[in-house]
C-alpha atoms as a PDB file:
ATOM      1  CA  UNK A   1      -0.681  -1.272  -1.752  1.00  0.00           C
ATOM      2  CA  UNK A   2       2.919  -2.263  -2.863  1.00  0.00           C
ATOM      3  CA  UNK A   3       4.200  -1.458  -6.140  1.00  0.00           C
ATOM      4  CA  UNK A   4       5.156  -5.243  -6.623  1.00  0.00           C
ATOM      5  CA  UNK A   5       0.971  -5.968  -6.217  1.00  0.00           C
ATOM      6  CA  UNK A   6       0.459  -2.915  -8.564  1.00  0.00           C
ATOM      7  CA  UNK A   7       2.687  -4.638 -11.479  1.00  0.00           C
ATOM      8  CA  UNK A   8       1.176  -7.729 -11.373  1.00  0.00           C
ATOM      9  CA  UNK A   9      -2.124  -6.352 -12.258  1.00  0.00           C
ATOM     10  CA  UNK A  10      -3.818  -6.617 -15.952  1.00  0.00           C
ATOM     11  CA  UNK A  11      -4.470  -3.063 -17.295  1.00  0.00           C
ATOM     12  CA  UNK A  12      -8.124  -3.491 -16.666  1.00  0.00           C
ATOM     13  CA  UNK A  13      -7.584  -3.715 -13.399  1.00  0.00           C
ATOM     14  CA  UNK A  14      -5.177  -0.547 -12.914  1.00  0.00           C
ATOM     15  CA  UNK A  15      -7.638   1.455 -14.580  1.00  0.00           C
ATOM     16  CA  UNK A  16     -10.366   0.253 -12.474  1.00  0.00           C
ATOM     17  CA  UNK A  17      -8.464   0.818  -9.453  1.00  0.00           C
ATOM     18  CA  UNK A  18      -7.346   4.383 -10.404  1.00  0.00           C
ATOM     19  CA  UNK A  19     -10.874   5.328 -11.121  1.00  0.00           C
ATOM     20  CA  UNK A  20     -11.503   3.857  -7.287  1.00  0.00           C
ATOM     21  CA  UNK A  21      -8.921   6.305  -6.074  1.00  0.00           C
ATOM     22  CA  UNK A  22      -9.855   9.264  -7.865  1.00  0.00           C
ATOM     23  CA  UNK A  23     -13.134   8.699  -6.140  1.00  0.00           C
ATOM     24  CA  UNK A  24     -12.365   8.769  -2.941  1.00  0.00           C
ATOM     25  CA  UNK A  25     -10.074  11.454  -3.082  1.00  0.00           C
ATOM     26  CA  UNK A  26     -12.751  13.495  -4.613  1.00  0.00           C
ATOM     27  CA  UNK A  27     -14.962  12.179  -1.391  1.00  0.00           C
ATOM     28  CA  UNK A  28     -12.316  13.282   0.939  1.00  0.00           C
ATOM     29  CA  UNK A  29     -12.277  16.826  -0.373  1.00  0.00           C
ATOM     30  CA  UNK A  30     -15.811  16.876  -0.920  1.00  0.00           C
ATOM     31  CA  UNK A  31     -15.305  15.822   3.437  1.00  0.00           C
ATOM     32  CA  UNK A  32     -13.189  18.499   3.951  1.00  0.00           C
ATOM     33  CA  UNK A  33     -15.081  21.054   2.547  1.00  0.00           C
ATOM     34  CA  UNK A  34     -17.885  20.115   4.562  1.00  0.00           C
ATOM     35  CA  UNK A  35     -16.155  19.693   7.606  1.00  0.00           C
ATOM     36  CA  UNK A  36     -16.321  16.218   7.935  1.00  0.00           C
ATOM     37  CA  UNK A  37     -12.920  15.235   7.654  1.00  0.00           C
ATOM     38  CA  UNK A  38     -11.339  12.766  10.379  1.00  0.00           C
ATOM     39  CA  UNK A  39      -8.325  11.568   8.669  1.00  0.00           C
ATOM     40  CA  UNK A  40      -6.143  14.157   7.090  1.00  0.00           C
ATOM     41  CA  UNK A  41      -2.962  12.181   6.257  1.00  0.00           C
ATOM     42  CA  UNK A  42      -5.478   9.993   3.903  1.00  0.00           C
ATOM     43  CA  UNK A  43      -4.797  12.888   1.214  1.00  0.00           C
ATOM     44  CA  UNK A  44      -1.555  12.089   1.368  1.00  0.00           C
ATOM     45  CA  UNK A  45      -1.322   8.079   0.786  1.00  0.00           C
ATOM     46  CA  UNK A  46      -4.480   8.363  -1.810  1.00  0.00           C
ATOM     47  CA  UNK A  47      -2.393  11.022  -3.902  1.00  0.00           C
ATOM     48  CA  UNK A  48       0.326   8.601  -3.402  1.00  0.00           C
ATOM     49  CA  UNK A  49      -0.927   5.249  -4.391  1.00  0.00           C
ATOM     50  CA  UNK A  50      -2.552   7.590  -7.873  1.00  0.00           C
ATOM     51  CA  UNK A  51       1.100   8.907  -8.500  1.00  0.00           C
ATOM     52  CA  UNK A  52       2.208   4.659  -8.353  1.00  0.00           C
ATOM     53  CA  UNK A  53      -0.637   3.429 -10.486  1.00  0.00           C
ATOM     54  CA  UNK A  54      -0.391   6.362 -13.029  1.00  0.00           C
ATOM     55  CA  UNK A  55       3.700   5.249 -12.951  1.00  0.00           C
ATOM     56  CA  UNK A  56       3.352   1.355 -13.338  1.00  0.00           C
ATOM     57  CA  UNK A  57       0.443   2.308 -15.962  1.00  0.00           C
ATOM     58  CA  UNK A  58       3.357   4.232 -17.859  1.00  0.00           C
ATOM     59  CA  UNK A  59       5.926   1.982 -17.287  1.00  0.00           C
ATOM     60  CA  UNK A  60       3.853  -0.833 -19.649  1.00  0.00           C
ATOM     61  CA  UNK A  61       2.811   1.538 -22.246  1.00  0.00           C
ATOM     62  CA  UNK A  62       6.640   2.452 -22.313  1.00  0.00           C
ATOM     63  CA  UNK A  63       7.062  -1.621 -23.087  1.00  0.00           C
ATOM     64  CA  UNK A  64       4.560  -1.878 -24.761  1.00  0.00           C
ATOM     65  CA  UNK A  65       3.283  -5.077 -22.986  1.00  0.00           C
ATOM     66  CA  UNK A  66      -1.077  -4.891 -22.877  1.00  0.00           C
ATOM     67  CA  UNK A  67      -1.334  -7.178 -20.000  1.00  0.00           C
ATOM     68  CA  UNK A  68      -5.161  -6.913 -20.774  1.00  0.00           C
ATOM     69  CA  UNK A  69      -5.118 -11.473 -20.592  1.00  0.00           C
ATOM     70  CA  UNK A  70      -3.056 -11.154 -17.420  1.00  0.00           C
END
């Protein structure tokens, strides 16, 4: 996901999707662990796409802009 699609999102939503992420990079280690694990680099682009959507989620607190209506 772009960060231009990220900033157009309501806070709701980057929440939401954050929580998504955390999920599945708790399912990839959980993967790993178990030996189960196909697609490595996927650590690296979830812990990615976290690291954008904790940034833009900063970014508007910094502004102080609640884009909670959209």
């Amino acid at each position: 996901m772009k960060v231009k699609e990220i900033r157009e999102m309501t806070t709701v939503e980057l929440n939401s999707l954050l929580h998504d992420l955390k999920e599945e990079l708790f399912s990839l280690r959980f993967q790993k662990a178990r030996g189960n694990l196909t697609n490595t680099a996927r650590f690296k682009q979830i812990r990615k796409e976290i690291a954008r959507v904790k940034t833009v989620f900063n970014e508007m607190e910094k502004k102080g802009g609640d884009q909670e209506e959209g």
